[in-house]
PDB file of N, CA and C in Angstrom:
ATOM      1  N   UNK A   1     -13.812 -22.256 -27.343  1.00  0.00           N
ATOM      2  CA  UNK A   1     -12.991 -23.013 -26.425  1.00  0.00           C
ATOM      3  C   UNK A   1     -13.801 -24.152 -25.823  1.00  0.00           C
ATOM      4  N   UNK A   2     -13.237 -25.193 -25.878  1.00  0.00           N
ATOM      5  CA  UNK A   2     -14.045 -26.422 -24.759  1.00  0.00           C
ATOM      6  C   UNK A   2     -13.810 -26.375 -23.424  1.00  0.00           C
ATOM      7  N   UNK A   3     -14.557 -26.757 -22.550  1.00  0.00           N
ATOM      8  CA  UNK A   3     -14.698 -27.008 -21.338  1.00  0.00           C
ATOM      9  C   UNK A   3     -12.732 -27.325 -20.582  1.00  0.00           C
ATOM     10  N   UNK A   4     -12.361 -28.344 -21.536  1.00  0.00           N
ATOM     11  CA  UNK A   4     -10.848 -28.489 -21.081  1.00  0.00           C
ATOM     12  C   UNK A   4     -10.135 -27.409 -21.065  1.00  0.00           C
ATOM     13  N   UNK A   5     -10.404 -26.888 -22.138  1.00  0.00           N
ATOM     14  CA  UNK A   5      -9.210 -25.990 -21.938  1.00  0.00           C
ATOM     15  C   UNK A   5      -9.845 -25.000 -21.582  1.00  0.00           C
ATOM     16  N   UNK A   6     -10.951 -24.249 -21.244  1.00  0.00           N
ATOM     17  CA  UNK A   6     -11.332 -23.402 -20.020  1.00  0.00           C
ATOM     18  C   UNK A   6     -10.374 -23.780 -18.553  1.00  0.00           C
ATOM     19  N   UNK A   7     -10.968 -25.008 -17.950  1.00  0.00           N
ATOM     20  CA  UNK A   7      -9.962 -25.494 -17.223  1.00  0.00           C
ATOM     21  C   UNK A   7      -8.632 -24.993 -16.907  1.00  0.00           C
ATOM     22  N   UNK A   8      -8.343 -25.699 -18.336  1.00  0.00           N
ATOM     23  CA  UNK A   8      -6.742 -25.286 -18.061  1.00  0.00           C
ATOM     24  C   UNK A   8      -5.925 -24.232 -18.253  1.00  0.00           C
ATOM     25  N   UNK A   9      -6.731 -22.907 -18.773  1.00  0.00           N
ATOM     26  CA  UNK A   9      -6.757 -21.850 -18.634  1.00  0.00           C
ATOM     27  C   UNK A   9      -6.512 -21.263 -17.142  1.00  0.00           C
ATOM     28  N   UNK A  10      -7.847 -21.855 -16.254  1.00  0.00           N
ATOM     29  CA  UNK A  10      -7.975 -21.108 -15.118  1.00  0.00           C
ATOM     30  C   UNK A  10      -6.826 -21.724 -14.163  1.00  0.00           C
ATOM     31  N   UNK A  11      -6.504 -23.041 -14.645  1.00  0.00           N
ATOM     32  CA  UNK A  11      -5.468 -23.586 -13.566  1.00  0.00           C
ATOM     33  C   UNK A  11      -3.914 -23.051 -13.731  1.00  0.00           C
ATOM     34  N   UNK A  12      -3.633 -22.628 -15.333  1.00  0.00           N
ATOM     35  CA  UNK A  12      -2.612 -21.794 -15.264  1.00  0.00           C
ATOM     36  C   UNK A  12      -2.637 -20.970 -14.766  1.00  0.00           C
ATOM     37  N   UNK A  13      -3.374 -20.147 -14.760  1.00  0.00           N
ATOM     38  CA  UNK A  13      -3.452 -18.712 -14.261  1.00  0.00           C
ATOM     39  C   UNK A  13      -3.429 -18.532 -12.297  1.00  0.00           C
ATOM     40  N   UNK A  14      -4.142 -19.605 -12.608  1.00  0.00           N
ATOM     41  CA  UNK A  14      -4.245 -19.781 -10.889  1.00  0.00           C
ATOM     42  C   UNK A  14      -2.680 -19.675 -10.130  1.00  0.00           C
ATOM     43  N   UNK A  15      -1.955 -21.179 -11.036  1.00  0.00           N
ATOM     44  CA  UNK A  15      -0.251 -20.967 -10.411  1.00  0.00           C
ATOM     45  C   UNK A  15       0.292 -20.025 -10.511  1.00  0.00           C
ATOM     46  N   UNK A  16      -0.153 -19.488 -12.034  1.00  0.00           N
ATOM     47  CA  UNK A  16       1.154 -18.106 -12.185  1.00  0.00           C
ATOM     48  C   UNK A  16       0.229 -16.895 -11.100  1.00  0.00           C
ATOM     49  N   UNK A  17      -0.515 -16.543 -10.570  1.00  0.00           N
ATOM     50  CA  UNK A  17      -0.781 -15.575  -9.810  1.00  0.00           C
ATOM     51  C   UNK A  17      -0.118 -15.295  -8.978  1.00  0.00           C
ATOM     52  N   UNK A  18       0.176 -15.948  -7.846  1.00  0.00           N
ATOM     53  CA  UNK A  18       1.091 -15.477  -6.684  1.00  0.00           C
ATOM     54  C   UNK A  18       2.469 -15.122  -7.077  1.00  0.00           C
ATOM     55  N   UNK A  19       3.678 -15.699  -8.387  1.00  0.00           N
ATOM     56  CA  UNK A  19       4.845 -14.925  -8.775  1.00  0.00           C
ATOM     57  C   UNK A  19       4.659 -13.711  -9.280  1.00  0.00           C
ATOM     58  N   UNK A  20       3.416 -13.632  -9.903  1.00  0.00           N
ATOM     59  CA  UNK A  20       3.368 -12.236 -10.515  1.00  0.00           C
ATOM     60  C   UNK A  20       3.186 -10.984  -9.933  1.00  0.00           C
ATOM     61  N   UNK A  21       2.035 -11.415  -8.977  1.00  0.00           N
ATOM     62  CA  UNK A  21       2.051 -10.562  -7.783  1.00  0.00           C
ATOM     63  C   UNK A  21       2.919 -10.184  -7.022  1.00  0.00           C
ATOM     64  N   UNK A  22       3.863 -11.244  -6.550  1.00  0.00           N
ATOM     65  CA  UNK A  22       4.965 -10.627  -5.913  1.00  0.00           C
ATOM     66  C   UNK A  22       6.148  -9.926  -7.186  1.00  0.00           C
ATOM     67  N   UNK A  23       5.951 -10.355  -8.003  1.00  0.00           N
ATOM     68  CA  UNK A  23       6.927  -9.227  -8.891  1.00  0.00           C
ATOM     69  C   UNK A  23       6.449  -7.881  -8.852  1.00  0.00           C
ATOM     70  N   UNK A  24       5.271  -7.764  -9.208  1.00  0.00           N
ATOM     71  CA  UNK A  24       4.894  -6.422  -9.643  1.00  0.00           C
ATOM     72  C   UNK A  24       4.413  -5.971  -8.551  1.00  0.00           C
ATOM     73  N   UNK A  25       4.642  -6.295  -7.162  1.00  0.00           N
ATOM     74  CA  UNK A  25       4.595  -5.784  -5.550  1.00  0.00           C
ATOM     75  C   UNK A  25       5.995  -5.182  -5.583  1.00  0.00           C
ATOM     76  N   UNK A  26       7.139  -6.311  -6.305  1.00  0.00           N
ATOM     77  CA  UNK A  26       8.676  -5.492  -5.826  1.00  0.00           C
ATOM     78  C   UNK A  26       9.167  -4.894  -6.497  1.00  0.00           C
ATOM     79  N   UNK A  27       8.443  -4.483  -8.115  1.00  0.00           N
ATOM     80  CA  UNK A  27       8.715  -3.662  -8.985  1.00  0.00           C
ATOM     81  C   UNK A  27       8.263  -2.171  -8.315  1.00  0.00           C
ATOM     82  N   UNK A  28       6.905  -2.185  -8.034  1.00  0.00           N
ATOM     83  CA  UNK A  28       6.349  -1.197  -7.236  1.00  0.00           C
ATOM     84  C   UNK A  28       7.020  -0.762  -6.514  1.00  0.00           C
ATOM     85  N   UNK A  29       8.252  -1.469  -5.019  1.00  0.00           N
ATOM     86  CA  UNK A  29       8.453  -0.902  -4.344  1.00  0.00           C
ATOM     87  C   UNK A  29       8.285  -1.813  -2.627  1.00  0.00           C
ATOM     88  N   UNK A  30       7.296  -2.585  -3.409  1.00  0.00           N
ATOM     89  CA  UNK A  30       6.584  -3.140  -1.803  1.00  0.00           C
ATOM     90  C   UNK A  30       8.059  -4.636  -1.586  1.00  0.00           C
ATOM     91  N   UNK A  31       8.690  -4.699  -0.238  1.00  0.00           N
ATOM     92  CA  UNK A  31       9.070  -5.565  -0.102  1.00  0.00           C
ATOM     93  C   UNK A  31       8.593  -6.759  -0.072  1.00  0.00           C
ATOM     94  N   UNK A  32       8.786  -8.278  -0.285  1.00  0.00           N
ATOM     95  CA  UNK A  32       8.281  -9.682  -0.264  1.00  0.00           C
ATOM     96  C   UNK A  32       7.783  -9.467   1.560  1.00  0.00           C
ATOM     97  N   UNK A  33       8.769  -9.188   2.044  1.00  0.00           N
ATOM     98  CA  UNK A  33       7.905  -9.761   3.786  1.00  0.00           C
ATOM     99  C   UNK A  33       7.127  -8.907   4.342  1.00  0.00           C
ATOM    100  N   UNK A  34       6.933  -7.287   3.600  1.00  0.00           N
ATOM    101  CA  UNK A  34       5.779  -7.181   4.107  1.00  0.00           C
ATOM    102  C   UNK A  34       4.456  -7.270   3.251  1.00  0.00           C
ATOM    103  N   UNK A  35       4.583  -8.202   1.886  1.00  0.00           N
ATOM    104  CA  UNK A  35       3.442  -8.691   1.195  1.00  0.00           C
ATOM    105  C   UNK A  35       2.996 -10.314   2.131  1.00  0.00           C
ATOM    106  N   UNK A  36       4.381 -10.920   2.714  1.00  0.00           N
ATOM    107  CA  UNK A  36       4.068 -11.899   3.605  1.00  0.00           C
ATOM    108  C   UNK A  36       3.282 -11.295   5.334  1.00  0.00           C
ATOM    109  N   UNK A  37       3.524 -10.354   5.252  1.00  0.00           N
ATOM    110  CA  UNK A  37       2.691 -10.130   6.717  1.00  0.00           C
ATOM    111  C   UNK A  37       1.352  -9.912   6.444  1.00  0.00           C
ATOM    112  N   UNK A  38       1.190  -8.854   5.424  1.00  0.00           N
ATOM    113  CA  UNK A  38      -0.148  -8.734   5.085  1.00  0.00           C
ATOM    114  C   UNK A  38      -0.990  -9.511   4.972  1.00  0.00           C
ATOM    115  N   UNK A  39      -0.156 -10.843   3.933  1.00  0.00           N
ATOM    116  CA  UNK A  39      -1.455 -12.000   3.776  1.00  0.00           C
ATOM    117  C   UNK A  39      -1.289 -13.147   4.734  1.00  0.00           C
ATOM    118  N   UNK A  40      -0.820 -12.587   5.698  1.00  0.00           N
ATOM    119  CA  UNK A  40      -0.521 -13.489   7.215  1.00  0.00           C
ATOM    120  C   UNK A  40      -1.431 -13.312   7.891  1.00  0.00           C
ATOM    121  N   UNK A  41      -1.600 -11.825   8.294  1.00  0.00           N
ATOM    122  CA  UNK A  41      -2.893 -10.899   8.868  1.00  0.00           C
ATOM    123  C   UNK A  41      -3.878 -11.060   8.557  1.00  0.00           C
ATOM    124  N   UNK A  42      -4.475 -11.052   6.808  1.00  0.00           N
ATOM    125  CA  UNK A  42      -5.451 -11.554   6.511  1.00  0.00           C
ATOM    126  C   UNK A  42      -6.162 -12.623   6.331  1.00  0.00           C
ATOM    127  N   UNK A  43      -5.075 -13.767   6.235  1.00  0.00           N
ATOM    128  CA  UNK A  43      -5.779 -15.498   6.265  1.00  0.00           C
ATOM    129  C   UNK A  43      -5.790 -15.377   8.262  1.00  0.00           C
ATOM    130  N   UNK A  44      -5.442 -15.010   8.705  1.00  0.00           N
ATOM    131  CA  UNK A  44      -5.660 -15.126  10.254  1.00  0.00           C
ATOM    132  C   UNK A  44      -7.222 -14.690  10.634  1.00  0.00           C
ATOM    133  N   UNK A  45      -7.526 -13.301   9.411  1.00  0.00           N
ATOM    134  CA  UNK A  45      -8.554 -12.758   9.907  1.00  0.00           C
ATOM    135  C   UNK A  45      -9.755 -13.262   9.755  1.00  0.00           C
ATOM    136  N   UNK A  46      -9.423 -13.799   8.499  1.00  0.00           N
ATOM    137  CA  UNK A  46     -10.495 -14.382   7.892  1.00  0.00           C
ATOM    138  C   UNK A  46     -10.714 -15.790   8.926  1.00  0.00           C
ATOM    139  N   UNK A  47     -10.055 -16.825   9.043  1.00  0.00           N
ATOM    140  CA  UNK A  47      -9.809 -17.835  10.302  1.00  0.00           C
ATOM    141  C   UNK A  47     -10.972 -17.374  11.225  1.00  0.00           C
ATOM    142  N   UNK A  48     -10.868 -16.361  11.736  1.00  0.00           N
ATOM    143  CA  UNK A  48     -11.149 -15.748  12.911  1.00  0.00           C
ATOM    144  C   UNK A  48     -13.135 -15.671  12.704  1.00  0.00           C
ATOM    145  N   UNK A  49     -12.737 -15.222  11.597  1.00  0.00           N
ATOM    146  CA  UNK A  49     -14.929 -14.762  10.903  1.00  0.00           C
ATOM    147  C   UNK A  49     -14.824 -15.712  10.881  1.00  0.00           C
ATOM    148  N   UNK A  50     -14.487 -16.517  10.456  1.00  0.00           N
ATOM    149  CA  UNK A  50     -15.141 -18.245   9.807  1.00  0.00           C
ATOM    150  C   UNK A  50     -15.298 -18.799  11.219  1.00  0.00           C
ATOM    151  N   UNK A  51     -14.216 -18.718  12.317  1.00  0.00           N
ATOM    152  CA  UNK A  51     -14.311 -19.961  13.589  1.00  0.00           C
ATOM    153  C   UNK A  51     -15.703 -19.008  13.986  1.00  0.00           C
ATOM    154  N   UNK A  52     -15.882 -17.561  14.132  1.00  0.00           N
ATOM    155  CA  UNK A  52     -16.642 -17.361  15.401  1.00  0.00           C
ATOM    156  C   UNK A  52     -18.351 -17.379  14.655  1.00  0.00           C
ATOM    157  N   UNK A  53     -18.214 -17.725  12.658  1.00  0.00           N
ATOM    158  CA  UNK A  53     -19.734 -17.386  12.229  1.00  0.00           C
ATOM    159  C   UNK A  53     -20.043 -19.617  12.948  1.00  0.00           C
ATOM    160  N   UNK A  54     -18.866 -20.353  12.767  1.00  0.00           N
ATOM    161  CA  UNK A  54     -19.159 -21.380  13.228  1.00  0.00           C
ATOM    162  C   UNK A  54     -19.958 -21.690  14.824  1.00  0.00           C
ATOM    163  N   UNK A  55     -18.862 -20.887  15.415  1.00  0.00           N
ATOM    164  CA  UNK A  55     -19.709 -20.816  16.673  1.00  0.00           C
ATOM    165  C   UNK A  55     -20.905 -20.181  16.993  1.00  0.00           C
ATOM    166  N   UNK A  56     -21.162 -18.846  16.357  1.00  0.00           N
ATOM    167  CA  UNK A  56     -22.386 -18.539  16.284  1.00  0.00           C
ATOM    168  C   UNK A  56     -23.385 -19.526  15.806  1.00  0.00           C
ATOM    169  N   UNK A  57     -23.530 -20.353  14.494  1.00  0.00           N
ATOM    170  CA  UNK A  57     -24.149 -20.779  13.552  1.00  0.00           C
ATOM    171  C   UNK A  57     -24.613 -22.316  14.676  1.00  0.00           C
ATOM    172  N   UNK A  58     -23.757 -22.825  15.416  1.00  0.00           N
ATOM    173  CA  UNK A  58     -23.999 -23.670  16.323  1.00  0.00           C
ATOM    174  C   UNK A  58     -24.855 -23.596  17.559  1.00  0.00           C
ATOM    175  N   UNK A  59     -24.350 -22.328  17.848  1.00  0.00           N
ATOM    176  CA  UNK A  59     -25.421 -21.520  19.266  1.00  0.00           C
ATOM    177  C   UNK A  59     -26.840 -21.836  19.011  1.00  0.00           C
ATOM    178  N   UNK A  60     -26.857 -21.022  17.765  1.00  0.00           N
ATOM    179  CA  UNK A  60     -28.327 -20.984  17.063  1.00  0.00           C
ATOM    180  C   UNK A  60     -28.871 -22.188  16.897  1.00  0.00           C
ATOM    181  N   UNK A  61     -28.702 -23.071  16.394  1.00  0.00           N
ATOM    182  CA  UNK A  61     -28.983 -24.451  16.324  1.00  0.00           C
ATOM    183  C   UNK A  61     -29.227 -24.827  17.577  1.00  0.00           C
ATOM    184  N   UNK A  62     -28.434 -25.164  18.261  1.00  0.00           N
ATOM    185  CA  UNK A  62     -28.679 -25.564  19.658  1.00  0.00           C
ATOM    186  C   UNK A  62     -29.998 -24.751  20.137  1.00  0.00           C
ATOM    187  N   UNK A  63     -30.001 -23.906  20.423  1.00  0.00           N
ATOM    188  CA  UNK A  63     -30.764 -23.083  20.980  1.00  0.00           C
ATOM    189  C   UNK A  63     -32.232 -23.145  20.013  1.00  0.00           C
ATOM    190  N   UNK A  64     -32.324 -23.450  19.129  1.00  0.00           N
ATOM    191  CA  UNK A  64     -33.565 -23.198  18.321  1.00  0.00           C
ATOM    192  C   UNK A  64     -33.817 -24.695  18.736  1.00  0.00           C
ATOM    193  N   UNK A  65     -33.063 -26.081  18.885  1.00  0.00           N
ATOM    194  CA  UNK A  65     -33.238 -27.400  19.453  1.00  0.00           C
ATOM    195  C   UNK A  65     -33.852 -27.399  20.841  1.00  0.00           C
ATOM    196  N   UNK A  66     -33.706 -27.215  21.665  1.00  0.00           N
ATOM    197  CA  UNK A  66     -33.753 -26.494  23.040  1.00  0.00           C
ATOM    198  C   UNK A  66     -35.200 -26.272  23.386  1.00  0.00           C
ATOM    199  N   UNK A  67     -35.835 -24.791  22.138  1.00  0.00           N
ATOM    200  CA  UNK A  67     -36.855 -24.741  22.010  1.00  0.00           C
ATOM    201  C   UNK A  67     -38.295 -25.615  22.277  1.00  0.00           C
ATOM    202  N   UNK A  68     -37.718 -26.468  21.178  1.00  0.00           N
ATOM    203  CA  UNK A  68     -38.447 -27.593  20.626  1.00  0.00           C
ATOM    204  C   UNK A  68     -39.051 -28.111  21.796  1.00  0.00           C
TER     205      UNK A  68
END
């Protein structure tokens, strides 16, 4: 395979992921809105590590500046 169509391999796959998932979530059983809460909860959570490793990661800086 060349480099392109590696690519365009991964970029198909990329779109078709989220229909498939929710199919074979509602084949399973699992309703669509609570596969939407879940990954509501989790991009929030993640939000949450990322703002506070920012604020940490800044403290530190500052504070190791400070030093100086």
């Amino acid at each position: 395979m060349t480099e392109h169509q590696t690519e365009t391999i991964s970029a198909v796959a990329a779109k078709v992921a989220p229909p498939v998932t929710v199919s074979i979530a509602t084949v399973m059983g699992v309703q669509v809105s609570d596969l939407v809460l879940w990954a509501t909860l989790l991009y929030t959570v993640l939000m949450i590590a990322k703002t506070a490793f920012a604020f940490y990661r800044d403290i530190r800086v500052s504070t190791a500046k400070a030093d100086l």
